[in-house]
C-alpha atoms as a PDB file:
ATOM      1  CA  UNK A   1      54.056 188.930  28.428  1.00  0.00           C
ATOM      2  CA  UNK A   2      52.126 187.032  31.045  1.00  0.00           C
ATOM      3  CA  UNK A   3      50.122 187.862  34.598  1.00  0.00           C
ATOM      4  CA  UNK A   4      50.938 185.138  36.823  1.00  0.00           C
ATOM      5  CA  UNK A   5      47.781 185.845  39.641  1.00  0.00           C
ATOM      6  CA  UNK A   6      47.560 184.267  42.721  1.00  0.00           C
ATOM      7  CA  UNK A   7      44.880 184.032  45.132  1.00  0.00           C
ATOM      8  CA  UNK A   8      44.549 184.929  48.366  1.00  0.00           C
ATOM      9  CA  UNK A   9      43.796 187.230  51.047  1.00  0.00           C
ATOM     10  CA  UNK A  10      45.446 190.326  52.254  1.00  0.00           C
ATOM     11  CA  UNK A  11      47.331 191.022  55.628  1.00  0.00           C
ATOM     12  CA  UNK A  12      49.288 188.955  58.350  1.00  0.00           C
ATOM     13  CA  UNK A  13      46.017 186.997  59.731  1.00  0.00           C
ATOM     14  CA  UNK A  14      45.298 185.371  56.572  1.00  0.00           C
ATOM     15  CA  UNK A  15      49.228 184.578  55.511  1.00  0.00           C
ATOM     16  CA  UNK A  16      49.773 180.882  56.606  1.00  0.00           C
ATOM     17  CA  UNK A  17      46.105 179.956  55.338  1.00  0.00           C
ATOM     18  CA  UNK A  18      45.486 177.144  52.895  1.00  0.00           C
ATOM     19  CA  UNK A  19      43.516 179.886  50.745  1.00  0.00           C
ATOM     20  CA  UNK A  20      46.852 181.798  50.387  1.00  0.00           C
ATOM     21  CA  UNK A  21      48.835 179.086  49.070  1.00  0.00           C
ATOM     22  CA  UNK A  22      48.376 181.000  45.830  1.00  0.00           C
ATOM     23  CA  UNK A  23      50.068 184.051  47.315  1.00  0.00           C
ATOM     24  CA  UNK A  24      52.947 181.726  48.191  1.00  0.00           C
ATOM     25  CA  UNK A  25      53.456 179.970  44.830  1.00  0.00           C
ATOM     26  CA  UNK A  26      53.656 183.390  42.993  1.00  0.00           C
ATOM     27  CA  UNK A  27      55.768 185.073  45.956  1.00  0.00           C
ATOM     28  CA  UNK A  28      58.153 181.465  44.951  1.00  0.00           C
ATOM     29  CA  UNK A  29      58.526 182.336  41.545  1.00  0.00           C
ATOM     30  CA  UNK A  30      59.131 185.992  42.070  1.00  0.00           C
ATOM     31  CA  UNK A  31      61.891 185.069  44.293  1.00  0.00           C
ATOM     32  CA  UNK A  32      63.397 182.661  42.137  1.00  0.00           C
ATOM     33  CA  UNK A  33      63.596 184.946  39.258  1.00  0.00           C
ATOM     34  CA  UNK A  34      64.829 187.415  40.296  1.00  0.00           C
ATOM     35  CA  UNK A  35      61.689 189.695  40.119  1.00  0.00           C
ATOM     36  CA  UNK A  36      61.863 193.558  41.145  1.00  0.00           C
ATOM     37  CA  UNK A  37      60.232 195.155  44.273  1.00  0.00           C
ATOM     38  CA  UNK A  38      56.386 194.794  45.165  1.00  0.00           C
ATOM     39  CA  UNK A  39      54.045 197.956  44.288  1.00  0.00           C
ATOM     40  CA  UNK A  40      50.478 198.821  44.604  1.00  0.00           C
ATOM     41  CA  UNK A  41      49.009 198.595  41.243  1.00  0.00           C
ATOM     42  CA  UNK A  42      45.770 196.854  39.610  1.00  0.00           C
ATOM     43  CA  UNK A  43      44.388 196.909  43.429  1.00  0.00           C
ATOM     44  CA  UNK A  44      46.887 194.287  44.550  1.00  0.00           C
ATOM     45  CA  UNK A  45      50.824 193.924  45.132  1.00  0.00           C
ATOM     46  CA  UNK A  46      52.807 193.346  41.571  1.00  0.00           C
ATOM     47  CA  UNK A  47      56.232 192.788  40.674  1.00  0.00           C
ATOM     48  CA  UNK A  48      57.643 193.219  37.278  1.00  0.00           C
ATOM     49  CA  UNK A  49      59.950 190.313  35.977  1.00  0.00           C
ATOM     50  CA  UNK A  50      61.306 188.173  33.418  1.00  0.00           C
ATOM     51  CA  UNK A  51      61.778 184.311  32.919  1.00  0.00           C
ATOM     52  CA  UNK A  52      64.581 182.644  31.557  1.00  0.00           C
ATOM     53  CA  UNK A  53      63.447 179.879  28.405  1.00  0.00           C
ATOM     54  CA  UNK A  54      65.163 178.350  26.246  1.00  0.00           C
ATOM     55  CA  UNK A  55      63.688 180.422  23.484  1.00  0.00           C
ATOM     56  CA  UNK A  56      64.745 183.863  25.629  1.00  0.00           C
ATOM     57  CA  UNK A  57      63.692 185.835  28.770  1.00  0.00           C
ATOM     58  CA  UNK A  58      59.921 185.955  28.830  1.00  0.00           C
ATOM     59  CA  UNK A  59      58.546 189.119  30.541  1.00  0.00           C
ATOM     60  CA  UNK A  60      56.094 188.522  33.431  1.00  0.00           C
ATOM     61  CA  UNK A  61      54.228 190.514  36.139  1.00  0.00           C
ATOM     62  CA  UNK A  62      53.406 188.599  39.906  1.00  0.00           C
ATOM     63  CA  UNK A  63      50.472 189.946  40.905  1.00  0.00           C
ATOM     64  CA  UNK A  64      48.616 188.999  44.248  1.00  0.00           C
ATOM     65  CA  UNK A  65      44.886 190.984  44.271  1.00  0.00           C
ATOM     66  CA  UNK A  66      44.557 193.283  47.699  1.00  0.00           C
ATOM     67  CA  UNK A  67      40.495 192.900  47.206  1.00  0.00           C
ATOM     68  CA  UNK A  68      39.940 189.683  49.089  1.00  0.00           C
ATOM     69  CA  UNK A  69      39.554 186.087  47.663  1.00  0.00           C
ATOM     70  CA  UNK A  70      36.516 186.160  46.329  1.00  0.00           C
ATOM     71  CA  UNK A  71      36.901 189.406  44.478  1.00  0.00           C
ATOM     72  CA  UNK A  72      40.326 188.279  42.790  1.00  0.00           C
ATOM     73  CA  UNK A  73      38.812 188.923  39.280  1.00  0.00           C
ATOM     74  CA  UNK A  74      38.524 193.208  39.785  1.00  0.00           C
ATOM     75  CA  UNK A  75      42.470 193.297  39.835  1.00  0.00           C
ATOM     76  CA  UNK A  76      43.217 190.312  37.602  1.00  0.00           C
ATOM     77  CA  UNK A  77      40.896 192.656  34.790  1.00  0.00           C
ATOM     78  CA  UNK A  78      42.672 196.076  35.213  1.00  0.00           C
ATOM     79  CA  UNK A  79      46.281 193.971  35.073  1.00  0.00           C
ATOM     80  CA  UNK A  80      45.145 192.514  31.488  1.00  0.00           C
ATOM     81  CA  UNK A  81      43.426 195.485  30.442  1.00  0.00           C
ATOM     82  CA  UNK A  82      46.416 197.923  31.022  1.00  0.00           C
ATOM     83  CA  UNK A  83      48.874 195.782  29.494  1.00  0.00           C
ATOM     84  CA  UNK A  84      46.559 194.375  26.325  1.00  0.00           C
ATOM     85  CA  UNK A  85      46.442 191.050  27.465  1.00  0.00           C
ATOM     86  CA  UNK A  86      44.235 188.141  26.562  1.00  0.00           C
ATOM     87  CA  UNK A  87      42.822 185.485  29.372  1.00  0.00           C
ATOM     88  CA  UNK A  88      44.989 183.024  27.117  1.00  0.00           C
ATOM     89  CA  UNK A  89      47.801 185.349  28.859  1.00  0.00           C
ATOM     90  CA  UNK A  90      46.588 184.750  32.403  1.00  0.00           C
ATOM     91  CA  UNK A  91      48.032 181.930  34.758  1.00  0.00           C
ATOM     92  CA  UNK A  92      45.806 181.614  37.873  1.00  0.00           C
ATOM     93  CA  UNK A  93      47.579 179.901  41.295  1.00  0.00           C
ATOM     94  CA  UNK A  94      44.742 178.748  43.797  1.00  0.00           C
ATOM     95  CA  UNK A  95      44.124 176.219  45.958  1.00  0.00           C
ATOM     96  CA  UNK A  96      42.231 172.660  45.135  1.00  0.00           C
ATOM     97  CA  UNK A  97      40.821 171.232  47.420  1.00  0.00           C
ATOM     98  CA  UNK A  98      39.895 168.798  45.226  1.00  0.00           C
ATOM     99  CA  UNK A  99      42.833 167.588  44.960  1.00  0.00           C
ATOM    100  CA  UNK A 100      45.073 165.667  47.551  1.00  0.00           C
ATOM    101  CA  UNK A 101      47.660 167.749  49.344  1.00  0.00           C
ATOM    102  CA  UNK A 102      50.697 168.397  47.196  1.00  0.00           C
ATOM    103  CA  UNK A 103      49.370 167.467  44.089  1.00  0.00           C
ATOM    104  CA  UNK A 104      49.688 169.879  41.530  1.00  0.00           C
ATOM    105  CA  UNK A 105      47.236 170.389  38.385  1.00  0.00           C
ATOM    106  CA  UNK A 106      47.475 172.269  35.337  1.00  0.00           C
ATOM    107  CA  UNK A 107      44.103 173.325  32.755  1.00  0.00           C
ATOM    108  CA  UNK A 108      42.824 175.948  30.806  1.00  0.00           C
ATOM    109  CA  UNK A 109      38.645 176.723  31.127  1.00  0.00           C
ATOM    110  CA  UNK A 110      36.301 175.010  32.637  1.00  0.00           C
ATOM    111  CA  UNK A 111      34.048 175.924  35.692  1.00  0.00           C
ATOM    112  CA  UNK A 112      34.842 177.302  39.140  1.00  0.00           C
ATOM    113  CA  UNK A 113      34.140 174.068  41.040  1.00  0.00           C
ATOM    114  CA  UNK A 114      33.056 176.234  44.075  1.00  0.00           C
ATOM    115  CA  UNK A 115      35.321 178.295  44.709  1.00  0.00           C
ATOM    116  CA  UNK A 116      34.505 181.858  44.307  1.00  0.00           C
ATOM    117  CA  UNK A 117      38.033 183.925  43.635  1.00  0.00           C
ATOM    118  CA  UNK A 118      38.084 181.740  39.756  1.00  0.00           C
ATOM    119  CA  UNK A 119      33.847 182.797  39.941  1.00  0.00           C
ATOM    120  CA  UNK A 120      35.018 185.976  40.086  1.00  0.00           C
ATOM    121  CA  UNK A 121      37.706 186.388  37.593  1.00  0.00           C
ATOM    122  CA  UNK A 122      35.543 184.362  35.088  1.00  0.00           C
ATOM    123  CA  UNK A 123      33.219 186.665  35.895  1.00  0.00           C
ATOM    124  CA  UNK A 124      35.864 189.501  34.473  1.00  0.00           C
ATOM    125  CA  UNK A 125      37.100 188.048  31.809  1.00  0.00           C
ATOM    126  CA  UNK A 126      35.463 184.762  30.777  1.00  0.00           C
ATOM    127  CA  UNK A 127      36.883 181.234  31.358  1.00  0.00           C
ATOM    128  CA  UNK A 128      39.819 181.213  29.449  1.00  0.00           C
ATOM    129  CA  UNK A 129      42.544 181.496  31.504  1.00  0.00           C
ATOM    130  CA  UNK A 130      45.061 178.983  32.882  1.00  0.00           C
ATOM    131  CA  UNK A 131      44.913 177.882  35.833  1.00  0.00           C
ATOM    132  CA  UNK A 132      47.763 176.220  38.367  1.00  0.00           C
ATOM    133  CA  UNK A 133      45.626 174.142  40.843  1.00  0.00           C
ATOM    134  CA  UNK A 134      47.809 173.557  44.028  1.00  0.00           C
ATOM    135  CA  UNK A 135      46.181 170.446  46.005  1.00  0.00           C
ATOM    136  CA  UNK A 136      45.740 170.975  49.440  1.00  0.00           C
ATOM    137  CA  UNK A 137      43.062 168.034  50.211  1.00  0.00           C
ATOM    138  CA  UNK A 138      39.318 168.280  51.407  1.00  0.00           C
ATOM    139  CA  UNK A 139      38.470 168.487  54.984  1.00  0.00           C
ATOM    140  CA  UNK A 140      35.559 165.257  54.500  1.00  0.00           C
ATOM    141  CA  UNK A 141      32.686 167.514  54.460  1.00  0.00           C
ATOM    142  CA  UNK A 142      31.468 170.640  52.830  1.00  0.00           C
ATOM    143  CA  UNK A 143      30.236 171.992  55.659  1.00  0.00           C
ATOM    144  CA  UNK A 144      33.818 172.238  56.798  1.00  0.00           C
ATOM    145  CA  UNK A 145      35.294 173.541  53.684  1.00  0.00           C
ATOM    146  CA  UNK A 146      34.860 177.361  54.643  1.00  0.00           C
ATOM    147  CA  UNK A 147      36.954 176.694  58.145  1.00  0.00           C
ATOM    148  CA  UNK A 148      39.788 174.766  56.459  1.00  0.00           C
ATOM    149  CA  UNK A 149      40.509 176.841  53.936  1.00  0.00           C
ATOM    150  CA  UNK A 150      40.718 179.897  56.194  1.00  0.00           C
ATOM    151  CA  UNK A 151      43.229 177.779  58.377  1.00  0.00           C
ATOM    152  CA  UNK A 152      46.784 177.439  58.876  1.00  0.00           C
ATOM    153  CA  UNK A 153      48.587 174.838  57.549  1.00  0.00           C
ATOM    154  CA  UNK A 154      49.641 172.151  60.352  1.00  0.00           C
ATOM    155  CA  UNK A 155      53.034 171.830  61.274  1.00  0.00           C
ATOM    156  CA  UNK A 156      53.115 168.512  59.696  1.00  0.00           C
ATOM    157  CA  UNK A 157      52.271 169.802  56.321  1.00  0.00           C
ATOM    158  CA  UNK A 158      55.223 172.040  55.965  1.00  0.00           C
ATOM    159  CA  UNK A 159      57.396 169.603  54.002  1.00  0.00           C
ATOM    160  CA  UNK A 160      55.144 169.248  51.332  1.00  0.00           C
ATOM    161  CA  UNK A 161      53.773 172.590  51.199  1.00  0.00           C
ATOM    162  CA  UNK A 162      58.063 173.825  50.830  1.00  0.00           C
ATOM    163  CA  UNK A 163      58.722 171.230  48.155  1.00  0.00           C
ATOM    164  CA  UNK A 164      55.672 172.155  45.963  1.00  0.00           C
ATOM    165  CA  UNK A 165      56.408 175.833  46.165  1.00  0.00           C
ATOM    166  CA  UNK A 166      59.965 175.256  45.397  1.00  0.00           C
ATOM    167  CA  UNK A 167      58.757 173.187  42.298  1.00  0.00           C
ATOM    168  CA  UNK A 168      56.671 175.664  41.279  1.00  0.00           C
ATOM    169  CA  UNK A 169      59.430 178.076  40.588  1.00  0.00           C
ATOM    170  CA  UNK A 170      61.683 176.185  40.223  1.00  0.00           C
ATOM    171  CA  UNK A 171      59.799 174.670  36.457  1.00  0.00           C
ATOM    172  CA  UNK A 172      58.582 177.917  35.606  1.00  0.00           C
ATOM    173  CA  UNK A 173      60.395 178.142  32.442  1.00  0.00           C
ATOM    174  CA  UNK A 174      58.173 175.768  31.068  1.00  0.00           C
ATOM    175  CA  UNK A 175      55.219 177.634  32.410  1.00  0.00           C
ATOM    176  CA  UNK A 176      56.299 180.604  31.114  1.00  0.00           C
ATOM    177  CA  UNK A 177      57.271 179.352  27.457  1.00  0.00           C
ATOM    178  CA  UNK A 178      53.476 177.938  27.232  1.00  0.00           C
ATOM    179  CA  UNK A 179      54.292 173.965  27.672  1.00  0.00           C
ATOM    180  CA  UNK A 180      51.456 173.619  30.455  1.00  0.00           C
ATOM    181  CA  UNK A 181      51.371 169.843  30.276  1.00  0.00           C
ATOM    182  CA  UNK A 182      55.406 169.502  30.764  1.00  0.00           C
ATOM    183  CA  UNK A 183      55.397 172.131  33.604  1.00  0.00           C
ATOM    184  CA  UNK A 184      52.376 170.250  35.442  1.00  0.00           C
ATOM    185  CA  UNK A 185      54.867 166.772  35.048  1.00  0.00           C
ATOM    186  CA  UNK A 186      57.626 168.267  35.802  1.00  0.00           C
ATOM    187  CA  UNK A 187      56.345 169.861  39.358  1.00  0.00           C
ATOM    188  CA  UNK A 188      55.478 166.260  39.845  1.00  0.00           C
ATOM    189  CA  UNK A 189      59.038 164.982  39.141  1.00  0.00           C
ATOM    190  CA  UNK A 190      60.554 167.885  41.420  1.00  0.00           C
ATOM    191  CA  UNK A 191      58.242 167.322  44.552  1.00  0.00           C
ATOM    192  CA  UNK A 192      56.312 163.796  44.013  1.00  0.00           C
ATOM    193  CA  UNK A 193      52.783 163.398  46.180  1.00  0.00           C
ATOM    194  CA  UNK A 194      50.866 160.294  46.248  1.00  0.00           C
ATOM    195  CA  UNK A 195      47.533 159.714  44.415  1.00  0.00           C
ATOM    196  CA  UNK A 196      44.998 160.147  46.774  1.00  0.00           C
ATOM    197  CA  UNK A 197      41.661 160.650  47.428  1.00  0.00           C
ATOM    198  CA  UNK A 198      41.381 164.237  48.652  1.00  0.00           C
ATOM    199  CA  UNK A 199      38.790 163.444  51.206  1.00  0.00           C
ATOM    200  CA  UNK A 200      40.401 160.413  52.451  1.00  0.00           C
ATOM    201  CA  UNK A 201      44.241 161.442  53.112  1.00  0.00           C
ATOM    202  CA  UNK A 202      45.970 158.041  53.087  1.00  0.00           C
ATOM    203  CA  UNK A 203      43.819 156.053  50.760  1.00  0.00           C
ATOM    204  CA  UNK A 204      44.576 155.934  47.314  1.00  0.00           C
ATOM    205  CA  UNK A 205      42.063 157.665  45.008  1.00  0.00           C
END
């Protein structure tokens, strides 16, 4: 079984921000496969679900934490705790923004790179997990960071943002049959984004 998180934060004001793109991917997938109703459980909104692979349906819960961004890891833990679950089980959508918009970035480990929701699921259950990074570029400065990522996407950006959630869901049978690197390419083959420097939208990295 796999938890496929994402991050974000709760209730209409936050729902077009960049920091909820990680709502969004998961809500994709959920709605792609077919996933059951949403229900309070683990202190967030989960659906129960299954995967189609090659190798057989793969059983899956969508969860999307209730307790705020950077408190993510509180109802990522009681998910993997109730069900027996190993971080190795765990696939974490967030936002990049170190990453140019609509580039999408799979790894497993590593650091938090700033941004406090991983922080605090690391700080659950150690660095282990997987994580789905979803570009969405850097504002130029970090002293901007905080106000872009609790902003809308523009108009302009809702072509991209569409494709990449619709790629998301639309490979998750690789995701969910553990081929990480083909599932990264092949979200890349299904909604292509240029190279770019995430600070510097229109200049190649």
């Amino acid at each position: 079984m796999l938890i496929l998180a994402g991050q974000g934060n709760p209730g209409p004001a936050y729902a077009g921000n960049r920091h909820n793109i990680g709502f969004r991917a998961v809500d994709a997938i959920a709605a792609r496969w077919g996933f059951g109703p949403e229900r309070s459980r683990f202190h967030g909104l989960a659906r129960e679900g299954s995967i189609d692979t090659p190798a057989g349906d793969v059983k899956a819960l969508i969860l999307k934490p209730q307790t705020f961004y950077n408190e993510s890891g509180r109802s990522v833990a009681a998910a993997l705790k109730f069900y027996k679950l190993t971080p190795a089980d765990l696939v974490l959508f967030y936002d990049e923004i170190d990453l140019a918009a609509g580039r999408f970035r799979m790894k497993t480990g590593g650091g938090a790179a700033g941004n406090n929701g991983v922080r605090s699921v690391t700080a659950h259950i150690g660095p282990d997990f997987r994580r789905a990074r979803l570009g969405i570029g850097h504002p130029g400065h970090k002293d901007k960071v905080h106000g872009y990522v609790l902003s809308d996407f523009h108009k302009t950006e809702t072509s991209w943002v569409s494709d990449m959630l619709k790629a998301v869901a639309d490979a998750a049978p690789l995701l969910a049959a553990g081929e990480d690197e083909r599932y990264q390419a092949e979200v890349m083959r299904l909604a292509p984004a240029e190279k770019l420097d995430p600070r510097k939208p229109g200049d190649p990295a």
